[in-house]
PDB file of N, CA and C in Angstrom:
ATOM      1  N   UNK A   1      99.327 104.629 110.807  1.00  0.00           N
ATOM      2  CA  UNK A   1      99.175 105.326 109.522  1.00  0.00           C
ATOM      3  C   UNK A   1      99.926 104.555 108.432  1.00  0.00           C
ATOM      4  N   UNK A   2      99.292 104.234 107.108  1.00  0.00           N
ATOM      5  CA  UNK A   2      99.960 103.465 106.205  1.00  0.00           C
ATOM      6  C   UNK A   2     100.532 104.301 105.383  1.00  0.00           C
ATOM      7  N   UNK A   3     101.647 103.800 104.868  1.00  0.00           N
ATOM      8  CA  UNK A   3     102.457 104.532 103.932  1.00  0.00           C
ATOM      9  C   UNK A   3     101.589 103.886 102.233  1.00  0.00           C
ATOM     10  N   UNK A   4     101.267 104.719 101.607  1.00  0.00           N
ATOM     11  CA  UNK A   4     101.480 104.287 100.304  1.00  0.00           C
ATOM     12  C   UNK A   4     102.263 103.742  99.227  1.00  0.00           C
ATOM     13  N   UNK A   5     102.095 102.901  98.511  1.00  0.00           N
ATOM     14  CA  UNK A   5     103.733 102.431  98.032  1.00  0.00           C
ATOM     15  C   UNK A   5     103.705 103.115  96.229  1.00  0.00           C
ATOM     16  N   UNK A   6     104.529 103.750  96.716  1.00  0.00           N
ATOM     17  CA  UNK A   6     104.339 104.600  95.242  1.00  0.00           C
ATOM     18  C   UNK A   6     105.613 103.514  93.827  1.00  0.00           C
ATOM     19  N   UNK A   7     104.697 104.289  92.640  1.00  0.00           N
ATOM     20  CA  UNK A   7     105.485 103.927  91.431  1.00  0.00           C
ATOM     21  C   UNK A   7     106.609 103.334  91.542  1.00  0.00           C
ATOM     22  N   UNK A   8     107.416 103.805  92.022  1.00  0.00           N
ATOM     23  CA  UNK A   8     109.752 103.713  92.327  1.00  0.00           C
ATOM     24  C   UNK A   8     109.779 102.814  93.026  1.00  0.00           C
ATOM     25  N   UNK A   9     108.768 102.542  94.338  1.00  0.00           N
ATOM     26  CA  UNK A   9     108.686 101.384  94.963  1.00  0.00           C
ATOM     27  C   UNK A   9     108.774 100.048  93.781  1.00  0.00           C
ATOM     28  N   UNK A  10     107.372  99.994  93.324  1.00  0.00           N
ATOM     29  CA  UNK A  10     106.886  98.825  92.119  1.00  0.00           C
ATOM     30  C   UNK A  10     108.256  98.207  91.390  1.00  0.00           C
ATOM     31  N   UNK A  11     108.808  99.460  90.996  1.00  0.00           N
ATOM     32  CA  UNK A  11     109.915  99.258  89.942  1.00  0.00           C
ATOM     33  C   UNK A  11     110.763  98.514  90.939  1.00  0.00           C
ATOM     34  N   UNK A  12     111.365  98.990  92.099  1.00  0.00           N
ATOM     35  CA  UNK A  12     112.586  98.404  92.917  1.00  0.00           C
ATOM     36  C   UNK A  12     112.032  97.084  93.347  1.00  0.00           C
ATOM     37  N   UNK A  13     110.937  96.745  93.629  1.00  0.00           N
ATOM     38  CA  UNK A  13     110.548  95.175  93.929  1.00  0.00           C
ATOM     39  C   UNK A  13     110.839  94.330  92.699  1.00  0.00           C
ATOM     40  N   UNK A  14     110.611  95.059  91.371  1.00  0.00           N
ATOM     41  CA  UNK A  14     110.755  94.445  90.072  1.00  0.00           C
ATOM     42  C   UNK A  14     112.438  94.106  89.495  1.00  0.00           C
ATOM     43  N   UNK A  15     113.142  94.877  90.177  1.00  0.00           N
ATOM     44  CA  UNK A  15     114.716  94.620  89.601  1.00  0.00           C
ATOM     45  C   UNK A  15     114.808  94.368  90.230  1.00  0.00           C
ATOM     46  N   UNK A  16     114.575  93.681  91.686  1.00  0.00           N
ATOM     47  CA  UNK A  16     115.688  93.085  92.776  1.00  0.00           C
ATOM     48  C   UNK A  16     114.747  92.045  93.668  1.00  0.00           C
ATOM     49  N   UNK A  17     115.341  91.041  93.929  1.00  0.00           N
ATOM     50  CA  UNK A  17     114.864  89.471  94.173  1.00  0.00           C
ATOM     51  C   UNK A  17     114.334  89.920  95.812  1.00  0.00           C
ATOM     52  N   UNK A  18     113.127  90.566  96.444  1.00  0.00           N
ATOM     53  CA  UNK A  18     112.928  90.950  97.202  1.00  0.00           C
ATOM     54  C   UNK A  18     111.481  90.684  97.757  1.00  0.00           C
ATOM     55  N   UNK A  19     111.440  89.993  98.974  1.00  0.00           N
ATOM     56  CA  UNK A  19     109.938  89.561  99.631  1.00  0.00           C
ATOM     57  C   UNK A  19     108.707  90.534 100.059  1.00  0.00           C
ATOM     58  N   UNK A  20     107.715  90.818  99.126  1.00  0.00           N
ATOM     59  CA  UNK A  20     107.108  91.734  99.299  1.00  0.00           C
ATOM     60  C   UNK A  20     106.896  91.899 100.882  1.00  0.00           C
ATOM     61  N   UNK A  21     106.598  91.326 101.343  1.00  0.00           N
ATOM     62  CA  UNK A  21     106.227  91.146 103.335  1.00  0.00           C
ATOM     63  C   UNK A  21     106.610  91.662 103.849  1.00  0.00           C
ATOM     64  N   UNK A  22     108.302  91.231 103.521  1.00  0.00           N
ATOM     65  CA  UNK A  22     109.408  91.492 104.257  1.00  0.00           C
ATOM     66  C   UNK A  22     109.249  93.131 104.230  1.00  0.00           C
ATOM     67  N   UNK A  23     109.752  93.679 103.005  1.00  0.00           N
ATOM     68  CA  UNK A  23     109.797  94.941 102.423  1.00  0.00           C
ATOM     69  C   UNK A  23     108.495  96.044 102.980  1.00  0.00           C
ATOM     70  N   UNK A  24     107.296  95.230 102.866  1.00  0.00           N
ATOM     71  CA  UNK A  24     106.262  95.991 103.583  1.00  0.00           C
ATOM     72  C   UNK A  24     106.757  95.813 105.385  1.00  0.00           C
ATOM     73  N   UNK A  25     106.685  95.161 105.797  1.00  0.00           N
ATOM     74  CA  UNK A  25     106.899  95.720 107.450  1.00  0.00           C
ATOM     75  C   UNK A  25     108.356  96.482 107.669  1.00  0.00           C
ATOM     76  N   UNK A  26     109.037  96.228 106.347  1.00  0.00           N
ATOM     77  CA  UNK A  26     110.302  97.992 106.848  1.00  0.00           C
ATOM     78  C   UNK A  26     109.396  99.012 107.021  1.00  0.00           C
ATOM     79  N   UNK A  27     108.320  99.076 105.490  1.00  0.00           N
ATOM     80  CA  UNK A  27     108.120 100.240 105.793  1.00  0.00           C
ATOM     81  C   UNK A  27     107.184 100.883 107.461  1.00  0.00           C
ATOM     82  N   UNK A  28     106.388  99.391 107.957  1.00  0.00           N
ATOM     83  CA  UNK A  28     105.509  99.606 108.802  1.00  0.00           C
ATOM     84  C   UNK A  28     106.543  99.875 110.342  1.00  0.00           C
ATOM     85  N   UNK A  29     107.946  99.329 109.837  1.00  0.00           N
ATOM     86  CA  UNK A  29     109.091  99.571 111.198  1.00  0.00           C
ATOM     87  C   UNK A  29     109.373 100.917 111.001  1.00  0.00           C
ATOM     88  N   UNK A  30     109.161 101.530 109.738  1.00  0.00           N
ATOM     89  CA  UNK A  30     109.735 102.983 109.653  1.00  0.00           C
ATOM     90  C   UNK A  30     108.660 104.132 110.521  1.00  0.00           C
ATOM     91  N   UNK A  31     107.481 103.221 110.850  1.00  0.00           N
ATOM     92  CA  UNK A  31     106.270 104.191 111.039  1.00  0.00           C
ATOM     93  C   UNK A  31     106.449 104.791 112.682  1.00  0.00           C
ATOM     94  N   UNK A  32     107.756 103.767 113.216  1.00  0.00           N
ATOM     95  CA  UNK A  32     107.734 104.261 114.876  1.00  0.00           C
ATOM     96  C   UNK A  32     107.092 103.080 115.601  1.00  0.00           C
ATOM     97  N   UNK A  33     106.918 102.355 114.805  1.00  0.00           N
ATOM     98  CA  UNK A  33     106.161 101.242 115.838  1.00  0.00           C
ATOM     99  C   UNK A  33     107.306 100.150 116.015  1.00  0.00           C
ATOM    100  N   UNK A  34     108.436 100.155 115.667  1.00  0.00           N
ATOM    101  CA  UNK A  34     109.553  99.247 116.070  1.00  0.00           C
ATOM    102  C   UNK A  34     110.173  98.071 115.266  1.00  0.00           C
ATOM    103  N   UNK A  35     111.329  97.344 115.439  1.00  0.00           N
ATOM    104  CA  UNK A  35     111.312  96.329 114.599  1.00  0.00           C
ATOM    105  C   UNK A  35     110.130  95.088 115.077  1.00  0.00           C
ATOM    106  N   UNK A  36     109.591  94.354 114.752  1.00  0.00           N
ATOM    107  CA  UNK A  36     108.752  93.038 114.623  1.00  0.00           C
ATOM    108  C   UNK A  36     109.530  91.780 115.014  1.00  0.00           C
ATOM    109  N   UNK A  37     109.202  90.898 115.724  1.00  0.00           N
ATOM    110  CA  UNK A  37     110.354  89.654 116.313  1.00  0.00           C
ATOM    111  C   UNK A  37     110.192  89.143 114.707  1.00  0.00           C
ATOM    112  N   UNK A  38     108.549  88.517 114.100  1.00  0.00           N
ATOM    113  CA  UNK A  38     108.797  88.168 113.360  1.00  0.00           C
ATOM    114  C   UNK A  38     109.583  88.149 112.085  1.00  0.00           C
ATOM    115  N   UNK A  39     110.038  89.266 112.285  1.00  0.00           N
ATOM    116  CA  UNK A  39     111.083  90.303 111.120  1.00  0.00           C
ATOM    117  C   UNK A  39     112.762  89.647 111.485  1.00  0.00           C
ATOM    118  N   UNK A  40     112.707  89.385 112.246  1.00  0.00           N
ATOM    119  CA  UNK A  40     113.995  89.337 112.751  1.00  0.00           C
ATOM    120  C   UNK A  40     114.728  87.174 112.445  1.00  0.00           C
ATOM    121  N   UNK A  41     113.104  87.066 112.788  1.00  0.00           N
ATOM    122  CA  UNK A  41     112.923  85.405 112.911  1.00  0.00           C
ATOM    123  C   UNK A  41     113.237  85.451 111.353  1.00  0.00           C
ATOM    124  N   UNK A  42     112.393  86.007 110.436  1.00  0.00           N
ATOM    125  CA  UNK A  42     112.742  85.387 108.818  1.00  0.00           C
ATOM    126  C   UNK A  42     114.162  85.862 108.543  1.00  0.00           C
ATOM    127  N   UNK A  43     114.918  87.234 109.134  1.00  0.00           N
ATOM    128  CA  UNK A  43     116.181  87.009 108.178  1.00  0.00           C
ATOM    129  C   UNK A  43     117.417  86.129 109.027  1.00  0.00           C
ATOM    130  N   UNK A  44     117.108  85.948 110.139  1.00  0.00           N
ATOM    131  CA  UNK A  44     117.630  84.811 110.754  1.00  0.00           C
ATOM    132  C   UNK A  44     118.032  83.356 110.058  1.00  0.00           C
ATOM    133  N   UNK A  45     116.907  82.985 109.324  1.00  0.00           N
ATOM    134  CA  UNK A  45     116.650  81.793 108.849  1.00  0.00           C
ATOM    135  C   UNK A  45     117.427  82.027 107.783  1.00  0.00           C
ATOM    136  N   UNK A  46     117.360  82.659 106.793  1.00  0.00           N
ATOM    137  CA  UNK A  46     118.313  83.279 105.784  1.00  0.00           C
ATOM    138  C   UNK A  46     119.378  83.593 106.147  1.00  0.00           C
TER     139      UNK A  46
END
């Protein structure tokens, strides 16, 4: 089930230096389906 990304979302991607991707699979980790290796691999690298 997808979350919608409402208005407050838009704005918080807009004031803060943040990877849309990234930010979308929190929300898809929030859904119960778990963290993602690949999730783990990018803030690794960072």
């Amino acid at each position: 089930m997808q979350r919608m990304i409402r208005p407050e979302d838009i704005t918080l991607l807009d004031t803060q230096p943040l990877d849309i991707t990234a930010y979308l699979r929190d929300l898809e980790s929030e859904d119960g389906s778990g963290h993602r290796p690949d999730r783990a691999d990018t803030h690794s690298v960072r």
